[in-house]
PDB file of N, CA and C in Angstrom:
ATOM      1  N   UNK A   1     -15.828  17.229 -17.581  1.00  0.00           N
ATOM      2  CA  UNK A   1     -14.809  16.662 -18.428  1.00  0.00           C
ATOM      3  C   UNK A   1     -14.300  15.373 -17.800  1.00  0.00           C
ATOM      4  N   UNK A   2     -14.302  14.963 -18.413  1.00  0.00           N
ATOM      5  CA  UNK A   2     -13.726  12.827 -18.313  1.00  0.00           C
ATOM      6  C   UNK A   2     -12.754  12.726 -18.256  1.00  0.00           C
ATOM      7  N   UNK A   3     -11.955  12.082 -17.231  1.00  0.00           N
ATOM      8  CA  UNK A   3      -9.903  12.243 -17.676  1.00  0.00           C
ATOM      9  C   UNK A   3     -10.208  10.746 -17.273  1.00  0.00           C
ATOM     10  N   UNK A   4      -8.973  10.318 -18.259  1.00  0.00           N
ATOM     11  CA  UNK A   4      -9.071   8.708 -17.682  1.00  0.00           C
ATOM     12  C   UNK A   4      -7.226   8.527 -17.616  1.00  0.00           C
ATOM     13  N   UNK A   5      -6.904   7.253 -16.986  1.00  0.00           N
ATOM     14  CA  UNK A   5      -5.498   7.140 -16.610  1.00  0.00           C
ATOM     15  C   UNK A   5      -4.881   6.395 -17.851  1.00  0.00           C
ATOM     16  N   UNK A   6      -3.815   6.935 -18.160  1.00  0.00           N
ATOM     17  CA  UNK A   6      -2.752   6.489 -19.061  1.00  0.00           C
ATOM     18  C   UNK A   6      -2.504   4.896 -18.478  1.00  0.00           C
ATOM     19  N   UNK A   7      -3.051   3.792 -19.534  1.00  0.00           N
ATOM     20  CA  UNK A   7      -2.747   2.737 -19.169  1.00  0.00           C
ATOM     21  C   UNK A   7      -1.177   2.266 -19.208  1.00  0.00           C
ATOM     22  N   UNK A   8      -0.487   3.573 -20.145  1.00  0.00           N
ATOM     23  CA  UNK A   8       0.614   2.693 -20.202  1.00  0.00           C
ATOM     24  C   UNK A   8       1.514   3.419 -19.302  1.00  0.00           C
ATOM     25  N   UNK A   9       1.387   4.108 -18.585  1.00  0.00           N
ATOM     26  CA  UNK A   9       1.847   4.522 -17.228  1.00  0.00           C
ATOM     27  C   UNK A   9       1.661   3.579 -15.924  1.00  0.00           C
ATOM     28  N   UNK A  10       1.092   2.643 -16.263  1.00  0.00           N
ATOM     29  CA  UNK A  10       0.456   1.528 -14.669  1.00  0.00           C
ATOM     30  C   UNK A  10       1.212   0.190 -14.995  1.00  0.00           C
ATOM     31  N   UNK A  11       2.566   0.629 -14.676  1.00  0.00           N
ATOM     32  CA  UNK A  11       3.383  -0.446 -15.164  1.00  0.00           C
ATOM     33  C   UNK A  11       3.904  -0.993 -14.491  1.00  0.00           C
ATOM     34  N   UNK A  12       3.344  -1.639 -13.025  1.00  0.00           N
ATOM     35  CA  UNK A  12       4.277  -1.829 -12.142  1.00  0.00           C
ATOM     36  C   UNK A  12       3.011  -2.948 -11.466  1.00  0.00           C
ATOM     37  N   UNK A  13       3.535  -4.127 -11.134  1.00  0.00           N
ATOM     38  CA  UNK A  13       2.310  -5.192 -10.048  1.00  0.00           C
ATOM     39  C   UNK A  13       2.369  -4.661  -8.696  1.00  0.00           C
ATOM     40  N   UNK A  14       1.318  -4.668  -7.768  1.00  0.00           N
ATOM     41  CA  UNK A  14       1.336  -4.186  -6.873  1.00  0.00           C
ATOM     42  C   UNK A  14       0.312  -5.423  -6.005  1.00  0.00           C
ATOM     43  N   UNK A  15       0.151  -5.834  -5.267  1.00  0.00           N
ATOM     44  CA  UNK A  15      -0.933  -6.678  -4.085  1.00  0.00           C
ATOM     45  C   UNK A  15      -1.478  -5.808  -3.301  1.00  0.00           C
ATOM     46  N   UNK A  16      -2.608  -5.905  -2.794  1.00  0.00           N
ATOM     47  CA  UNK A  16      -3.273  -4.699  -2.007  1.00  0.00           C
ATOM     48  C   UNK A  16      -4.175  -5.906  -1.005  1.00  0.00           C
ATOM     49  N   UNK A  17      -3.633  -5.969   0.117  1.00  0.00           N
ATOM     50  CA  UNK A  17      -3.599  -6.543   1.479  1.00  0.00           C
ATOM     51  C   UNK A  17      -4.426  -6.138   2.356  1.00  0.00           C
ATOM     52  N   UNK A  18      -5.223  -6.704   3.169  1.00  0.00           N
ATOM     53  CA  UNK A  18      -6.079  -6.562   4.354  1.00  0.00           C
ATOM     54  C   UNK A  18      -5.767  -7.168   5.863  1.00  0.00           C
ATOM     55  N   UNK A  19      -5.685  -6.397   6.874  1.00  0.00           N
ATOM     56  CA  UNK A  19      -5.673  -7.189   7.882  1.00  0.00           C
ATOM     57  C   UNK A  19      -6.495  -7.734   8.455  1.00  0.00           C
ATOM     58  N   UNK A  20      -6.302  -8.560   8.800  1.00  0.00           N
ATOM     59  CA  UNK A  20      -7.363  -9.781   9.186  1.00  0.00           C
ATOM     60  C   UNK A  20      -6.867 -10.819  10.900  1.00  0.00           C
ATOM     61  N   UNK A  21      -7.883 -10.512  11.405  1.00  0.00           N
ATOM     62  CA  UNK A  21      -7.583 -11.213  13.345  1.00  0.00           C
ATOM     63  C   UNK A  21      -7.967 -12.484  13.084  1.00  0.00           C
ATOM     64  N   UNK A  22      -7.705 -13.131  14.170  1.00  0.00           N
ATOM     65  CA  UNK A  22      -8.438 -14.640  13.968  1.00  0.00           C
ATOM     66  C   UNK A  22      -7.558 -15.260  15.566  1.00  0.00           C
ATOM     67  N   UNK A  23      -7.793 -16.769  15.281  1.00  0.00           N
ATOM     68  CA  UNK A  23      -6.802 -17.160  16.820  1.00  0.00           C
ATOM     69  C   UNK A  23      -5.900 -18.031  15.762  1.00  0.00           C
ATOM     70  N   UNK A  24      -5.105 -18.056  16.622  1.00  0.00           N
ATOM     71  CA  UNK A  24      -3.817 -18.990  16.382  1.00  0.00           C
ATOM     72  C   UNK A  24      -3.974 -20.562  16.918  1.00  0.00           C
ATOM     73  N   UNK A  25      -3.197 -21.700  16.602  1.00  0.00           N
ATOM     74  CA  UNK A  25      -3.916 -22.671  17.158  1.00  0.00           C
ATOM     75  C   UNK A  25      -3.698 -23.126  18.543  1.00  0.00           C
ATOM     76  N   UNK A  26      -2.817 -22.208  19.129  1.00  0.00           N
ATOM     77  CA  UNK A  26      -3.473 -22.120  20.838  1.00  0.00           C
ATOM     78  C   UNK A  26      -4.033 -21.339  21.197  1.00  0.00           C
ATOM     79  N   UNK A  27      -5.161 -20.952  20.687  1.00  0.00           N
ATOM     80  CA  UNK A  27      -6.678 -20.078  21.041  1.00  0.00           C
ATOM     81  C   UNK A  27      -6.239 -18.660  21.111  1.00  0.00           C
ATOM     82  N   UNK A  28      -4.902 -18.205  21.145  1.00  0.00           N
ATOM     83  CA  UNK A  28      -4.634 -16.429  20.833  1.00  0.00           C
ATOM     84  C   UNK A  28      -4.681 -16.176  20.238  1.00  0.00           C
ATOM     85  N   UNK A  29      -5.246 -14.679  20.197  1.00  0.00           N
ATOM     86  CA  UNK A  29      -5.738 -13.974  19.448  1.00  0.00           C
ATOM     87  C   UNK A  29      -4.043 -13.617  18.292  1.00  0.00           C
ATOM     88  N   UNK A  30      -4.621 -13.532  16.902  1.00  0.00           N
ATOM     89  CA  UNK A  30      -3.787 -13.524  16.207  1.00  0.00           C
ATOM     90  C   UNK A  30      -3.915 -12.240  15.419  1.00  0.00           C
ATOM     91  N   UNK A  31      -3.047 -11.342  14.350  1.00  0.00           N
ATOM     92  CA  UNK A  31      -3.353 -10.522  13.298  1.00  0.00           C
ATOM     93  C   UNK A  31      -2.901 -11.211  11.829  1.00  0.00           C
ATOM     94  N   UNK A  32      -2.999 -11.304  11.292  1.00  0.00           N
ATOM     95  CA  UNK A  32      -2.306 -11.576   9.902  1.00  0.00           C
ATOM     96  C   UNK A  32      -2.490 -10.567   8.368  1.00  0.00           C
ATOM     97  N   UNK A  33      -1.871 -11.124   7.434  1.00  0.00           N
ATOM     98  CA  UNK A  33      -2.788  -9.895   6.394  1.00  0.00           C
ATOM     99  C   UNK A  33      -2.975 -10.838   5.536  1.00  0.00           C
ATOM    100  N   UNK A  34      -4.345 -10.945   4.464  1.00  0.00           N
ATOM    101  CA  UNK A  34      -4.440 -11.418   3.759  1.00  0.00           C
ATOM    102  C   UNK A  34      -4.805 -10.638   2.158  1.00  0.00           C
ATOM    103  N   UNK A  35      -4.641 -11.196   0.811  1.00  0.00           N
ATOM    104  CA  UNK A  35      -4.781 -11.035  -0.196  1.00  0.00           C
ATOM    105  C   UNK A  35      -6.286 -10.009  -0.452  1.00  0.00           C
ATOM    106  N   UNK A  36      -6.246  -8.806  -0.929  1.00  0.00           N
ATOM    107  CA  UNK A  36      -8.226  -8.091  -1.054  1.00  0.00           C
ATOM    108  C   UNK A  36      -8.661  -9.604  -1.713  1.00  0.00           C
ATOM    109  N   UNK A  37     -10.399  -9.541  -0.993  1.00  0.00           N
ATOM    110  CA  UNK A  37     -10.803 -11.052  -1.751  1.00  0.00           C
ATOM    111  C   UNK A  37     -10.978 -10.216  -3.285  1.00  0.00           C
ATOM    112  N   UNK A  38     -11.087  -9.046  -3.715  1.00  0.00           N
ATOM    113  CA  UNK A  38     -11.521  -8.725  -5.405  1.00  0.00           C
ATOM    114  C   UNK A  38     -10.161  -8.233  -5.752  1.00  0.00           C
ATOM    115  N   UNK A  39      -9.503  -8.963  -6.817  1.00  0.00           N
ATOM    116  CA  UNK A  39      -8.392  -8.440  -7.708  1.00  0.00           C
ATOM    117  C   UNK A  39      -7.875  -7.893  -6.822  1.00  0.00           C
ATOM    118  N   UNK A  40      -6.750  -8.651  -6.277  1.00  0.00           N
ATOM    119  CA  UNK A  40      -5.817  -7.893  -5.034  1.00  0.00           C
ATOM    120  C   UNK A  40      -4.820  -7.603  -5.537  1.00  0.00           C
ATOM    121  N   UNK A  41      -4.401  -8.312  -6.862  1.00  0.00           N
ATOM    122  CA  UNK A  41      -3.200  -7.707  -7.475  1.00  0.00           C
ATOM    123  C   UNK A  41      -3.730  -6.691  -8.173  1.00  0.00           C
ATOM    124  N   UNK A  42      -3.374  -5.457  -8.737  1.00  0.00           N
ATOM    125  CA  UNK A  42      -3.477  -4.322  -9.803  1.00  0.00           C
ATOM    126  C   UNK A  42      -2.298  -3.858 -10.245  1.00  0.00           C
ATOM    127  N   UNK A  43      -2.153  -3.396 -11.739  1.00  0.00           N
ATOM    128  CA  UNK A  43      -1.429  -2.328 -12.002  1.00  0.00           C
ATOM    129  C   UNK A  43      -1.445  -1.308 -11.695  1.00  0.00           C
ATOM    130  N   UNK A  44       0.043  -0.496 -11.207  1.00  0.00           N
ATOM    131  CA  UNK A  44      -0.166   0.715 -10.943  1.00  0.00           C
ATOM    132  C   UNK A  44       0.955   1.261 -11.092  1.00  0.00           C
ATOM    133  N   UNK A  45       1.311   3.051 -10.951  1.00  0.00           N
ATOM    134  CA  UNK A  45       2.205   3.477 -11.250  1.00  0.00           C
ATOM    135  C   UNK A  45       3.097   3.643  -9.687  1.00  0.00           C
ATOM    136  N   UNK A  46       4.489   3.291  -9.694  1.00  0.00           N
ATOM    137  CA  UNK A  46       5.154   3.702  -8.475  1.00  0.00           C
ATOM    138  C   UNK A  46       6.084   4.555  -8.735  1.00  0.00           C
ATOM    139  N   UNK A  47       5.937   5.745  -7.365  1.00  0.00           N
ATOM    140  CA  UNK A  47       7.240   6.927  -7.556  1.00  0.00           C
ATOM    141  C   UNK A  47       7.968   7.031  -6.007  1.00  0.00           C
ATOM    142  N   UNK A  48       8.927   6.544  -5.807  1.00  0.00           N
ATOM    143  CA  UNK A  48       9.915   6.614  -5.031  1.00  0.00           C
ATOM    144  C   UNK A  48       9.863   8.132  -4.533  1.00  0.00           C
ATOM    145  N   UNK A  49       9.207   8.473  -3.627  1.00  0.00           N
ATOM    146  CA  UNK A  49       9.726   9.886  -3.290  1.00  0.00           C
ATOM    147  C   UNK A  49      10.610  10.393  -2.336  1.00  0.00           C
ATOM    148  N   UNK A  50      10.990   9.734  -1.124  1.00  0.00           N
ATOM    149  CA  UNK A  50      11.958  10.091  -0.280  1.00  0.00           C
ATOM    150  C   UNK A  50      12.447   8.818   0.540  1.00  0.00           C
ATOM    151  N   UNK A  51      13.695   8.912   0.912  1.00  0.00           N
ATOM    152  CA  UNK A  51      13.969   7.353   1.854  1.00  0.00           C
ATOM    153  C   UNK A  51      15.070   8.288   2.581  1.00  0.00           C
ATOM    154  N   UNK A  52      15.033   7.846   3.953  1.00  0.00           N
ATOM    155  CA  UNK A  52      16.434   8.078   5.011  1.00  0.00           C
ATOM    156  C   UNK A  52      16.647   7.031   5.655  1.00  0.00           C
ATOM    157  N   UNK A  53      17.550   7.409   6.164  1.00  0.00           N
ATOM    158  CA  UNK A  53      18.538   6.362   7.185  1.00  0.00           C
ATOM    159  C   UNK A  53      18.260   7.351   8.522  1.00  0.00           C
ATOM    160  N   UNK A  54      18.697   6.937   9.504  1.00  0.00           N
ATOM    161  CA  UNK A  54      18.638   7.647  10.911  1.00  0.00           C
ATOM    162  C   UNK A  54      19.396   6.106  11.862  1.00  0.00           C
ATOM    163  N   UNK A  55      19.679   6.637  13.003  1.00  0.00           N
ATOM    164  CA  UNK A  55      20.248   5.563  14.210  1.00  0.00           C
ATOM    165  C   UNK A  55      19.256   5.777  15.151  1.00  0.00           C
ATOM    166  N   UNK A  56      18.395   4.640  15.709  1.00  0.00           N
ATOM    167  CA  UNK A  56      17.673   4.618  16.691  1.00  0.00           C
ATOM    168  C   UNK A  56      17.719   3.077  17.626  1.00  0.00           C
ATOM    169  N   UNK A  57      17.242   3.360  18.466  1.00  0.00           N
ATOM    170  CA  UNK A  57      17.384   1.865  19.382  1.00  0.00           C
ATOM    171  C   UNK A  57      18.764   1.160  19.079  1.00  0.00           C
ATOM    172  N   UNK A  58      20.077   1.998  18.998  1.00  0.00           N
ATOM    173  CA  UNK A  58      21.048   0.973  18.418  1.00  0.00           C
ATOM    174  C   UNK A  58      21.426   0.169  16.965  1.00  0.00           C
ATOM    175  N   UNK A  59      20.361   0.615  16.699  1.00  0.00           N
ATOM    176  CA  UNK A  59      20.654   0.735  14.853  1.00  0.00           C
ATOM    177  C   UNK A  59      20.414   1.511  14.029  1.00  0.00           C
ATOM    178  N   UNK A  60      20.847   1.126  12.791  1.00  0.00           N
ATOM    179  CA  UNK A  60      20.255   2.397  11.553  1.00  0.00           C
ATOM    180  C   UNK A  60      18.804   1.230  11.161  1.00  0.00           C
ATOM    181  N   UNK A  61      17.954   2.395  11.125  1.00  0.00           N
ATOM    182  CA  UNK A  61      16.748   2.299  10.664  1.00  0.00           C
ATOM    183  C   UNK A  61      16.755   2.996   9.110  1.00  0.00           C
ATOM    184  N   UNK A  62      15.483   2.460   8.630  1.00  0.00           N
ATOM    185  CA  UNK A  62      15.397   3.092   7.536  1.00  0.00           C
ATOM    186  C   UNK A  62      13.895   2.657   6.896  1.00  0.00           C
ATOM    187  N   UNK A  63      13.754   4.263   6.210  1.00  0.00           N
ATOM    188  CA  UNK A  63      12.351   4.533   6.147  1.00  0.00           C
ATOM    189  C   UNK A  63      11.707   5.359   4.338  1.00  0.00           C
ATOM    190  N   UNK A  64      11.209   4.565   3.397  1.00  0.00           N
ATOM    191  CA  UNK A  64      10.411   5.094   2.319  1.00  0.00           C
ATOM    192  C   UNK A  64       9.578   5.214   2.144  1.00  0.00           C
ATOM    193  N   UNK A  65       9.227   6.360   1.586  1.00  0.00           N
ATOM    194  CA  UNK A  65       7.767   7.115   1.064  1.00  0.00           C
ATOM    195  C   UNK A  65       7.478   6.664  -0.426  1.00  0.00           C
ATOM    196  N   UNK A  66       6.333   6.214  -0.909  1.00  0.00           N
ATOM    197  CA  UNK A  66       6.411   5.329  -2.114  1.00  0.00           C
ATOM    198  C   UNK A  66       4.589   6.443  -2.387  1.00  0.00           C
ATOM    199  N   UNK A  67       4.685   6.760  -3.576  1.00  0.00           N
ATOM    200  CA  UNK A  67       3.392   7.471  -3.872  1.00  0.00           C
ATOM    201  C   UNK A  67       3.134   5.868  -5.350  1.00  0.00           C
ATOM    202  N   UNK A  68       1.775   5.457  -4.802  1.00  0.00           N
ATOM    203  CA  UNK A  68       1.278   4.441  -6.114  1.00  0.00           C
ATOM    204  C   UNK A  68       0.406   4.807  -6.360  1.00  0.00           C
ATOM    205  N   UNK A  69       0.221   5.281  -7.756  1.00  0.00           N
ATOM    206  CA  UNK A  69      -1.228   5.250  -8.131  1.00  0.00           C
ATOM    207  C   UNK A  69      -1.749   4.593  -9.182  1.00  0.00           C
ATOM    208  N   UNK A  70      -3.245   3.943  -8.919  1.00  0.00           N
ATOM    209  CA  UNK A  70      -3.904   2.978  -9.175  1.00  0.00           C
ATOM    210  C   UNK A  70      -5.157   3.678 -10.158  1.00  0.00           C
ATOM    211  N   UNK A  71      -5.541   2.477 -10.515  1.00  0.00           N
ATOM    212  CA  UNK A  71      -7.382   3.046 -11.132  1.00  0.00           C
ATOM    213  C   UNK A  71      -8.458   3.170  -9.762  1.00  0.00           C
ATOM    214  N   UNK A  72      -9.140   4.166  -9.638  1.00  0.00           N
ATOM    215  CA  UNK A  72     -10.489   4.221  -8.460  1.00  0.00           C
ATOM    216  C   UNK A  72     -10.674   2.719  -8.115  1.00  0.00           C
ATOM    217  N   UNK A  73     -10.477   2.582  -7.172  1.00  0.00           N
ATOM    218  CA  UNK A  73     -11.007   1.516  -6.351  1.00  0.00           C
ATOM    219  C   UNK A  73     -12.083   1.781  -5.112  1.00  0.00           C
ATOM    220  N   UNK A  74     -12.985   1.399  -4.950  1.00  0.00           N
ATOM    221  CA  UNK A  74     -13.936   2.292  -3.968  1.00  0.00           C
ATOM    222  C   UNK A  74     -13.949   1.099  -2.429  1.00  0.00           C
ATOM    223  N   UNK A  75     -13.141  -0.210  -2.842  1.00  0.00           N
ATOM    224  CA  UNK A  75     -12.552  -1.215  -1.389  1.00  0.00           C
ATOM    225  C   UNK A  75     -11.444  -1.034  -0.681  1.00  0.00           C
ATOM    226  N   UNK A  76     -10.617   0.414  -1.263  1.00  0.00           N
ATOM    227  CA  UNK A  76      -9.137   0.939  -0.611  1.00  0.00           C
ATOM    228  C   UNK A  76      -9.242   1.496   0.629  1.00  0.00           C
ATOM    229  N   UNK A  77      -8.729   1.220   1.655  1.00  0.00           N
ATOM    230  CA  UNK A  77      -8.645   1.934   2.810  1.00  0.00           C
ATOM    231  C   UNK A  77      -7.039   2.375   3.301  1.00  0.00           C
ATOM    232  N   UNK A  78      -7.185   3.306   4.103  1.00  0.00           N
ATOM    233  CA  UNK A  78      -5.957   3.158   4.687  1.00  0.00           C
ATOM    234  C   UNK A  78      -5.176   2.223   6.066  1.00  0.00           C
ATOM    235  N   UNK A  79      -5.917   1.412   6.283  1.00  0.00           N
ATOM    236  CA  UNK A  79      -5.730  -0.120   7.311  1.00  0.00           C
ATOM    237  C   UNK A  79      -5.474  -0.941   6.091  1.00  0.00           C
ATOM    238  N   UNK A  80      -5.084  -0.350   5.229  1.00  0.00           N
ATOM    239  CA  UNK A  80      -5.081  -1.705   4.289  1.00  0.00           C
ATOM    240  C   UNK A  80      -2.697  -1.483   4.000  1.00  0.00           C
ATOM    241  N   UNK A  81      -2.048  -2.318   3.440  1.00  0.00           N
ATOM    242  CA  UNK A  81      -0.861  -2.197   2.672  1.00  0.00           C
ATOM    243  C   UNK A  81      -0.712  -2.746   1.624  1.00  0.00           C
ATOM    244  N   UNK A  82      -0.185  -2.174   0.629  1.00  0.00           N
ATOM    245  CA  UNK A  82       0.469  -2.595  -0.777  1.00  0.00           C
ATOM    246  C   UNK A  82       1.896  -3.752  -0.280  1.00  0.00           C
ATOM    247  N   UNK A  83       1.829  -4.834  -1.230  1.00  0.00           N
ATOM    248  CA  UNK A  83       3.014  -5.497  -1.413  1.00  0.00           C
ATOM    249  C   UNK A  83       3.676  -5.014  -2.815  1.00  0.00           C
ATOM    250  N   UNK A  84       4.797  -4.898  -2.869  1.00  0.00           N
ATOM    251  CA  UNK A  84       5.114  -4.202  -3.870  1.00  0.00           C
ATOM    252  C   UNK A  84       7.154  -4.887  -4.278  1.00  0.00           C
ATOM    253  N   UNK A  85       7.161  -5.734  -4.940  1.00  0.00           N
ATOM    254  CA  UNK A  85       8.345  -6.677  -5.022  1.00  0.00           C
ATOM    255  C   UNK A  85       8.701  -7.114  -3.781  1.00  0.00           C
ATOM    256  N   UNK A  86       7.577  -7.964  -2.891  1.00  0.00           N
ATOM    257  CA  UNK A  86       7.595  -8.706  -1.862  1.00  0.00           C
ATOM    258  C   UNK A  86       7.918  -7.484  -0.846  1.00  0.00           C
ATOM    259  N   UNK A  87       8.140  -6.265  -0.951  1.00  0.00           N
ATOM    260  CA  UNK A  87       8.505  -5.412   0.195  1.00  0.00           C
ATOM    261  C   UNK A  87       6.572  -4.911   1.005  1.00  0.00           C
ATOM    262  N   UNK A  88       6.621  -4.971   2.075  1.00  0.00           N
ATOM    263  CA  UNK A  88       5.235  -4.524   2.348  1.00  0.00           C
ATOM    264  C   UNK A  88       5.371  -3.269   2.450  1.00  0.00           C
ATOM    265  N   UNK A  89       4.124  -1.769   2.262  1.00  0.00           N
ATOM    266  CA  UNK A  89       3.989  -0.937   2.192  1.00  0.00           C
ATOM    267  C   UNK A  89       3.073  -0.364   2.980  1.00  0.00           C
ATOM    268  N   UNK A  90       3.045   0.171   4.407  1.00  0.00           N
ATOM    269  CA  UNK A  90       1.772   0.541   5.035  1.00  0.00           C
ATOM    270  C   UNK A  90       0.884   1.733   4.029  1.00  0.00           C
ATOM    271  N   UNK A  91      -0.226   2.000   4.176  1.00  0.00           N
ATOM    272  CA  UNK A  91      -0.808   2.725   2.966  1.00  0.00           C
ATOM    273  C   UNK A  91      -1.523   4.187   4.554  1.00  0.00           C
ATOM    274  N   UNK A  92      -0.973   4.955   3.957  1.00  0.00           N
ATOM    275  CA  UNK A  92      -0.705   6.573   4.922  1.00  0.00           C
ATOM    276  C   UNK A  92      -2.091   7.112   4.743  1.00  0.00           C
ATOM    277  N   UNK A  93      -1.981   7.275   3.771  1.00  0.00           N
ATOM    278  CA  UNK A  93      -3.631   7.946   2.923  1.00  0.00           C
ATOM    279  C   UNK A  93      -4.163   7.615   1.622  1.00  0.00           C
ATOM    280  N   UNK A  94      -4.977   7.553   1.308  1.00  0.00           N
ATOM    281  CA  UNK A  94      -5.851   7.210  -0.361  1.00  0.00           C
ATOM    282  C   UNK A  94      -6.386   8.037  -0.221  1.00  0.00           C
ATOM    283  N   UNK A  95      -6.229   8.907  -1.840  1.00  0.00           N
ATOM    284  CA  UNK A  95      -6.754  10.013  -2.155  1.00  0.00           C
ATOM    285  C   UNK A  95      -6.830  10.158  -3.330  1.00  0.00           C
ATOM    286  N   UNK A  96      -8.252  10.524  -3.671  1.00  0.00           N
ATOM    287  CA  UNK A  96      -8.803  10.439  -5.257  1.00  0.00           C
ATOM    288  C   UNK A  96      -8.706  11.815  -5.758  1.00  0.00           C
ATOM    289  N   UNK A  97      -7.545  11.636  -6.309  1.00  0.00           N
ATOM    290  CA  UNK A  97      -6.782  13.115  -6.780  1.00  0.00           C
ATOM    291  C   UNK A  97      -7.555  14.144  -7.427  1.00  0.00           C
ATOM    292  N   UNK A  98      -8.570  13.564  -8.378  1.00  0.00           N
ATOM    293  CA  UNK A  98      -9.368  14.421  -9.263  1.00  0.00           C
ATOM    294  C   UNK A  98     -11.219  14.234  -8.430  1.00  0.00           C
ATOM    295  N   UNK A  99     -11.373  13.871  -7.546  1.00  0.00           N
ATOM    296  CA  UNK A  99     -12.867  13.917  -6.829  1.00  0.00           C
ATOM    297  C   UNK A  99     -13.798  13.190  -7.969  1.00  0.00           C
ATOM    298  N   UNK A 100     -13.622  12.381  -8.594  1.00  0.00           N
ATOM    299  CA  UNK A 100     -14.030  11.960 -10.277  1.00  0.00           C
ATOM    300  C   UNK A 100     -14.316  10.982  -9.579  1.00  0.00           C
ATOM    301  N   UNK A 101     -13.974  10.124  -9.262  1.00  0.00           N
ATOM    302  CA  UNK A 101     -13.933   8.046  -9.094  1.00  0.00           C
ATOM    303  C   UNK A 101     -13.046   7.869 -10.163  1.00  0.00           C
ATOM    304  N   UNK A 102     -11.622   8.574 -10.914  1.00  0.00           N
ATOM    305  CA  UNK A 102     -11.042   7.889 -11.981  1.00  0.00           C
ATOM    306  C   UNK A 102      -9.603   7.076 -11.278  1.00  0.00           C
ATOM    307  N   UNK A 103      -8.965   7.779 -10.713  1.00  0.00           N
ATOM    308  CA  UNK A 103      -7.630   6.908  -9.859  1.00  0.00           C
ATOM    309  C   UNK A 103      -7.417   7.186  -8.774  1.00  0.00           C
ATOM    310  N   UNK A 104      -6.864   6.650  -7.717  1.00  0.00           N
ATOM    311  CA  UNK A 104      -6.515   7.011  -6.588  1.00  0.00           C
ATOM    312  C   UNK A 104      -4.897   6.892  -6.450  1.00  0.00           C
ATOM    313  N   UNK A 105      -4.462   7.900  -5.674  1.00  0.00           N
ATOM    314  CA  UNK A 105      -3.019   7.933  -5.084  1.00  0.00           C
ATOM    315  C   UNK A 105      -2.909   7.372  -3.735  1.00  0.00           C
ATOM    316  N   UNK A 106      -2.033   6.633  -3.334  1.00  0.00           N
ATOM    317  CA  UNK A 106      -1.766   5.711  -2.196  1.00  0.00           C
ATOM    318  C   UNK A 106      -0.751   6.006  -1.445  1.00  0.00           C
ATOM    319  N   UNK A 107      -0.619   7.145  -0.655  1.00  0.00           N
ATOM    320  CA  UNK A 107       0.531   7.426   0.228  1.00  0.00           C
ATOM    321  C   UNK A 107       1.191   6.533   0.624  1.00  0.00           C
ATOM    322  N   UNK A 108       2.321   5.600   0.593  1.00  0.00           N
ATOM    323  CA  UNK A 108       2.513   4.674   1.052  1.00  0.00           C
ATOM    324  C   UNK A 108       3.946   4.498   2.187  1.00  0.00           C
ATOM    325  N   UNK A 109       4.586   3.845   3.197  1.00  0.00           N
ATOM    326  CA  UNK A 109       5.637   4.037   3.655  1.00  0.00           C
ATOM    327  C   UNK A 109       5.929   2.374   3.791  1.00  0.00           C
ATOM    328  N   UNK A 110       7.388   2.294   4.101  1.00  0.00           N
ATOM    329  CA  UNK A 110       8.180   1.145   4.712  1.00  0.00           C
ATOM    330  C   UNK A 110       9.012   1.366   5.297  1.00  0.00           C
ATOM    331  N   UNK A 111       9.596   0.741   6.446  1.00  0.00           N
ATOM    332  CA  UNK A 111      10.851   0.322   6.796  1.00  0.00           C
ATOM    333  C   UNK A 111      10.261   0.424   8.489  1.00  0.00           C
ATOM    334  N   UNK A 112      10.673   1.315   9.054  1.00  0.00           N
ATOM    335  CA  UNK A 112      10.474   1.361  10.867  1.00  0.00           C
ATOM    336  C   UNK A 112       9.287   1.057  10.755  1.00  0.00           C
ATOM    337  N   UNK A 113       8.097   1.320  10.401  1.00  0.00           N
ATOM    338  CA  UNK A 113       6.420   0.369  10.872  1.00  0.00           C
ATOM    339  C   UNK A 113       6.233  -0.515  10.333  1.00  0.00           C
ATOM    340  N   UNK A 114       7.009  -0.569   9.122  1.00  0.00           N
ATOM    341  CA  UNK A 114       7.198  -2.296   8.500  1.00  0.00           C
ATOM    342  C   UNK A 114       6.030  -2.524   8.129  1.00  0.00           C
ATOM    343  N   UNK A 115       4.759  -1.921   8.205  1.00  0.00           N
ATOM    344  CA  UNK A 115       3.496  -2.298   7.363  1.00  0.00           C
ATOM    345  C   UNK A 115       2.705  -2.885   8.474  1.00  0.00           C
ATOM    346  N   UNK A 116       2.891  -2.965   9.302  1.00  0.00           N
ATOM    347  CA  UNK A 116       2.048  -3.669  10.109  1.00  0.00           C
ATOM    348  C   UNK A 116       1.071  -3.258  11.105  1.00  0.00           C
TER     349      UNK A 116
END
């Protein structure tokens, strides 16, 4: 049986980012992230699932769990992050919910690893 994703559920822009080394222009070694070179922007659906606060190192930190899901993409990794209204999103796990190739779910977090 064929399930395909409710297009009008994928209502949200999302960027899907790669990290990428290189040198800087005094010969150190650098990280940066750049744009996927195929359709790095996509629609997709976002669900806010948990955020806290906590005090660490002298401040309040703070930390969200963001579940996005997308159409199957078979270039998703988890070294990769979602930009998602300029906030970056480290990506936890990708997981193709139905074992199909039809969408993938994108564990995603922010705030204390900041995506990086």
């Amino acid at each position: 049986m064929s399930v395909t994703v409710n297009a009008g559920s994928l209502d949200k822009r999302i960027t899907l980012q790669q990290r990428v080394s290189g040198k800087d222009a005094r010969g150190q070694e650098s990280t940066s992230w750049e744009n996927l070179a195929t359709l790095p922007t996509v629609w997709a659906r976002a669900e806010p699932l948990r955020g806290r606060e906590y005090f660490a190192a002298g401040q309040v930190q703070s930390e969200v769990t963001v579940r996005f899901t997308i159409r199957y993409r078979a270039d998703v990794e988890p070294t990769m992050r979602v930009l998602w209204r300029s906030q970056p999103y480290e990506i936890v796990s990708v997981i193709d919910t139905r074992a199909e190739g039809v969408q993938l779910e994108l564990m995603c977090m922010s705030g204390v690893r900041d995506a990086r």
